[in-house]
Protein backbone atom coordinates (compact mmCIF):
# COMPACT_ATOMS: atom_id res chain seq x y z
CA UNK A 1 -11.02 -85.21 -9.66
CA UNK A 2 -14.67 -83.63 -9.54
CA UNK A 3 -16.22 -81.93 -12.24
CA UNK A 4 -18.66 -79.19 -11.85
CA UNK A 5 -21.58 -79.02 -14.38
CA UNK A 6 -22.68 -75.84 -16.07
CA UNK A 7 -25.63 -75.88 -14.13
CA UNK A 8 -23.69 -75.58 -10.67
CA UNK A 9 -21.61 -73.19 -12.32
CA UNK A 10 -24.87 -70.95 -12.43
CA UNK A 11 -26.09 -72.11 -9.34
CA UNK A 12 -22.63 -70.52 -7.60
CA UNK A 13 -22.34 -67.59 -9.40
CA UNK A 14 -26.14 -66.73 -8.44
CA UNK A 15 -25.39 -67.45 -4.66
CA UNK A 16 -21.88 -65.03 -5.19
CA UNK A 17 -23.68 -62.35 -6.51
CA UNK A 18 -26.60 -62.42 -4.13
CA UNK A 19 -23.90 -62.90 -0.91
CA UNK A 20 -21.90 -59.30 -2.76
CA UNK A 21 -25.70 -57.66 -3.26
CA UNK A 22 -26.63 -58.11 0.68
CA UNK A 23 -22.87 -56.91 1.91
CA UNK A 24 -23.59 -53.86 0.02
CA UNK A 25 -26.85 -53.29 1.14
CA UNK A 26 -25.56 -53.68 5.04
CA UNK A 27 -22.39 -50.96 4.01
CA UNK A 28 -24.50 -48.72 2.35
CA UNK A 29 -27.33 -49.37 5.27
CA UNK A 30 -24.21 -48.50 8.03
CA UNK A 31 -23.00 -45.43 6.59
CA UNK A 32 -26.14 -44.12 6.01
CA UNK A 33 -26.58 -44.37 9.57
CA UNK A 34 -23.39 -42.97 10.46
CA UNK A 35 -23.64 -40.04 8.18
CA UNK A 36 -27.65 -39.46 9.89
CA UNK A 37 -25.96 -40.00 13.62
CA UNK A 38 -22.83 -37.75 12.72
CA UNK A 39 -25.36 -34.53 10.93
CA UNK A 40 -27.62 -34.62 13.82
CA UNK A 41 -24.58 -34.93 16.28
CA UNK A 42 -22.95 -31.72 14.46
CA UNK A 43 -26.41 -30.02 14.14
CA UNK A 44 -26.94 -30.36 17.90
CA UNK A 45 -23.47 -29.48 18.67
CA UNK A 46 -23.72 -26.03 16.06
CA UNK A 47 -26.97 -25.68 18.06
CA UNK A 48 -25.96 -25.65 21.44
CA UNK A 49 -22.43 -23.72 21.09
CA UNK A 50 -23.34 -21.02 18.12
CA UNK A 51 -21.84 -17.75 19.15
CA UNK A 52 -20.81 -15.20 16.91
CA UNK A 53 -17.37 -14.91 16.58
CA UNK A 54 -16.93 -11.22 14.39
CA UNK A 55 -19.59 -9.19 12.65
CA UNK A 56 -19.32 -6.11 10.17
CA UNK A 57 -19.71 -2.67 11.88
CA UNK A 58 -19.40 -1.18 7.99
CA UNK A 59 -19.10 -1.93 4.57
CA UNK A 60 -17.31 0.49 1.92
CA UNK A 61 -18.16 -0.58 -1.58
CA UNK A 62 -17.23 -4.52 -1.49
CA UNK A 63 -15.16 -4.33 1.31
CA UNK A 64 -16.56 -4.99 4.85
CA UNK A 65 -15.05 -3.47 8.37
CA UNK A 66 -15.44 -5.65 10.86
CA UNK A 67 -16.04 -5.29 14.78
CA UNK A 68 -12.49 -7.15 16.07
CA UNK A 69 -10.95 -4.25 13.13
CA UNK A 70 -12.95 -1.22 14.52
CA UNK A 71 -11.97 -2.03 18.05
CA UNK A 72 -8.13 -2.92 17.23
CA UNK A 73 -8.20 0.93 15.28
CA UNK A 74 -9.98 2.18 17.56
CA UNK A 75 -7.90 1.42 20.66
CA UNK A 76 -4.85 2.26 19.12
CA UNK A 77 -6.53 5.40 17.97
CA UNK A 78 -7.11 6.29 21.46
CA UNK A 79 -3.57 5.99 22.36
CA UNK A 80 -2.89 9.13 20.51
CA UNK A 81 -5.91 11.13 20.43
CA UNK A 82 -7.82 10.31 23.89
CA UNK A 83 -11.34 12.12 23.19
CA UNK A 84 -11.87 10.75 19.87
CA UNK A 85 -15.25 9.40 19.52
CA UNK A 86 -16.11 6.19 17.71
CA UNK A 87 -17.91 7.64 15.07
CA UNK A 88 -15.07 9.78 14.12
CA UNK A 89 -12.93 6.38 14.40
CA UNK A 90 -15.05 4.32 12.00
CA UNK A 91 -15.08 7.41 9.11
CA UNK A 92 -11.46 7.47 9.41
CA UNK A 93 -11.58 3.80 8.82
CA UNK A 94 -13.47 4.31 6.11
CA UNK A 95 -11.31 7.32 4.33
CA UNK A 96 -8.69 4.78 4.65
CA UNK A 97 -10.45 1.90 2.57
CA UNK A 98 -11.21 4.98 0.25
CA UNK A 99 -8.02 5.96 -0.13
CA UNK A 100 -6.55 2.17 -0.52
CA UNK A 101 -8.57 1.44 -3.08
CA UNK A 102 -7.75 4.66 -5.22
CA UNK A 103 -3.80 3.82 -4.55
CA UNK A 104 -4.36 0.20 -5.80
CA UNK A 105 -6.65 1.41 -8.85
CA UNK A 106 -3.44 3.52 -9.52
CA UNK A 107 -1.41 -0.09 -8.84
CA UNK A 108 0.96 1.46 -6.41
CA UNK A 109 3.00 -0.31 -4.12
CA UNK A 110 4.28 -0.38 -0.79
CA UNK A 111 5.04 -2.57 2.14
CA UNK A 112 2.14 -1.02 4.49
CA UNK A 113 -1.08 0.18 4.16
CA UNK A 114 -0.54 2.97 5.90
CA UNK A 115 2.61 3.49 3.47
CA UNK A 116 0.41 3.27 0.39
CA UNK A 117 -2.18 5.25 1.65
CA UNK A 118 1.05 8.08 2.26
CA UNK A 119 2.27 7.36 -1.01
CA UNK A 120 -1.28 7.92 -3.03
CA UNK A 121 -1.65 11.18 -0.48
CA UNK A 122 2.17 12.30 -1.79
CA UNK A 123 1.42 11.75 -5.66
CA UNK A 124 -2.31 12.53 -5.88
CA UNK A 125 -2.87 15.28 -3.27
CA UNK A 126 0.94 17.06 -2.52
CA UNK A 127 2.59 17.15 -5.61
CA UNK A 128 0.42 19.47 -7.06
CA UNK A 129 0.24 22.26 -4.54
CA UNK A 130 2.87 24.36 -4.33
CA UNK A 131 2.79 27.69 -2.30
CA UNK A 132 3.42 30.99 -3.70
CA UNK A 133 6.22 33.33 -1.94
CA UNK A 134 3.21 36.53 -2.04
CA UNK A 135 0.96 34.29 0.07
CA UNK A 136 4.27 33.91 2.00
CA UNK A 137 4.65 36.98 2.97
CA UNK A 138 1.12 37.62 3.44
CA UNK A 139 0.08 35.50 6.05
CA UNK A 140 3.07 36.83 7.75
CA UNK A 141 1.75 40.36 7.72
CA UNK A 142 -1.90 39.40 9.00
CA UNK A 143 0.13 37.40 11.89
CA UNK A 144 2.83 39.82 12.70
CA UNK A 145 1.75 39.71 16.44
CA UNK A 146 2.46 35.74 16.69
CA UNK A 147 6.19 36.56 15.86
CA UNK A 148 6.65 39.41 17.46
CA UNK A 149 10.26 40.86 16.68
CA UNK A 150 11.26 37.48 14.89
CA UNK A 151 12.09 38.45 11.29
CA UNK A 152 10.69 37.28 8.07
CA UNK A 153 13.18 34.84 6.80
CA UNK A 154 13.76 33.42 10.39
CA UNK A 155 10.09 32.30 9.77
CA UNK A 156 9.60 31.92 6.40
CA UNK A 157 10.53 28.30 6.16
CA UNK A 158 8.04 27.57 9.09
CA UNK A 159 5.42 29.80 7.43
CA UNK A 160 5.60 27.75 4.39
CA UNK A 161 5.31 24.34 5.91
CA UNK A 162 2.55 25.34 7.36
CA UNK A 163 0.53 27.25 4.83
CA UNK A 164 1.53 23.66 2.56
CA UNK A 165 -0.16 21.16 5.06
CA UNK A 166 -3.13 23.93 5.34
CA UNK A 167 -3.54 23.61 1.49
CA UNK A 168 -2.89 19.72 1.44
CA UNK A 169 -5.87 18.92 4.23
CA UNK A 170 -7.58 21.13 2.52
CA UNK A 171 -7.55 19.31 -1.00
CA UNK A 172 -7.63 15.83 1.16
CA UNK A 173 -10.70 16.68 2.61
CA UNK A 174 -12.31 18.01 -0.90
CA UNK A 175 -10.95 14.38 -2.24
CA UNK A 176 -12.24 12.57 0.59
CA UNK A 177 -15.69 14.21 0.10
CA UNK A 178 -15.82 13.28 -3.58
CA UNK A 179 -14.96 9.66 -3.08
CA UNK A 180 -17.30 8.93 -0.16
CA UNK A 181 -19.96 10.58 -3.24
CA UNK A 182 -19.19 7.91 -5.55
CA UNK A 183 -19.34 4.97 -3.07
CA UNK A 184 -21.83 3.00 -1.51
CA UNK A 185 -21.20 3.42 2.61
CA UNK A 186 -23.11 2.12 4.92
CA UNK A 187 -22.13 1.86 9.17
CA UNK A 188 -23.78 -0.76 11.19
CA UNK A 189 -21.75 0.65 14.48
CA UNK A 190 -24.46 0.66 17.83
């Protein structure tokens, strides 16, 4: 059996600690290194392929239109109106974040935007129009030459629908107006 003095004891532990203190100088001296290698590596790479991938063509308030959005709308705006210009395009963008914000500040619901934005229109604009029989039959007498010998209640019906959506773009525009007032709008579009 061999006995180990407390002096050896020391001696040991002193070597141990010394042997843990240079292993973590080489680990901490090797991933310093591979952190250095792998930043430069990633700078150089961000360098070389940096392209821009989307940028904002407007912002409405806090909420920013972007150029892949604008040219999506667009396009599919130009489906069903051909000679609509991209300035007209990116306002009617714009009404639209308008009038999603108002439905949401009213916490309606519904599966689409283009749903909400229909529903706010319905409560906030529609409902409260409401078209009087005299104005009616008055805008049938100023246009008596557009229906010829059709009589009154064969167009009345028609007369009416038409007089409401007059009166409803009407009040949407007027709305539209007042909330692009109250906003902060700004359109980067070239």
């Amino acid at each position: 059996m061999r006995y180990i003095s407390a002096s050896d004891m020391r001696f040991s532990t002193k070597v141990q600690k010394c042997r843990s203190a240079k292993a973590l100088i080489r680990i901490t001296i090797t991933l310093c290194f591979v952190f250095y290698c792998s930043t430069a590596l990633l700078l150089h790479c961000s360098k070389s392929y940096a392209e821009i991938i989307d940028r904002v063509v407007a912002y409405v308030d806090d909420t920013a239109i972007t150029l892949s959005e604008f040219e999506k709308t667009y396009n599919e705006m130009q489906e069903e109106i051909k000679d609509i210009t991209k300035e007209e395009a990116i306002n009617s963008m714009i009404n639209s974040v308008l009038l999603l914000h108002e439905a949401r500040k009213m916490r309606l619901e519904a599966p689409t935007k283009d749903e909400l934005i229909k529903e706010y229109i319905d409560i906030k604009i529609r409902s409260p129009i409401f078209v009087r029989e005299s104005d009616v039959i008055e805008f049938y007498k100023i246009h008596i030459d557009r229906f010829k010998d059709i009589d009154y209640l064969q167009v009345r019906d028609e007369i009416e629908s038409y007089l409401f959506e007059l009166e409803t773009n009407r009040r949407l525009q007027s709305h539209l107006e007042e909330l692009r007032a109250n906003a902060e709008i700004k359109i980067q579009l070239k």
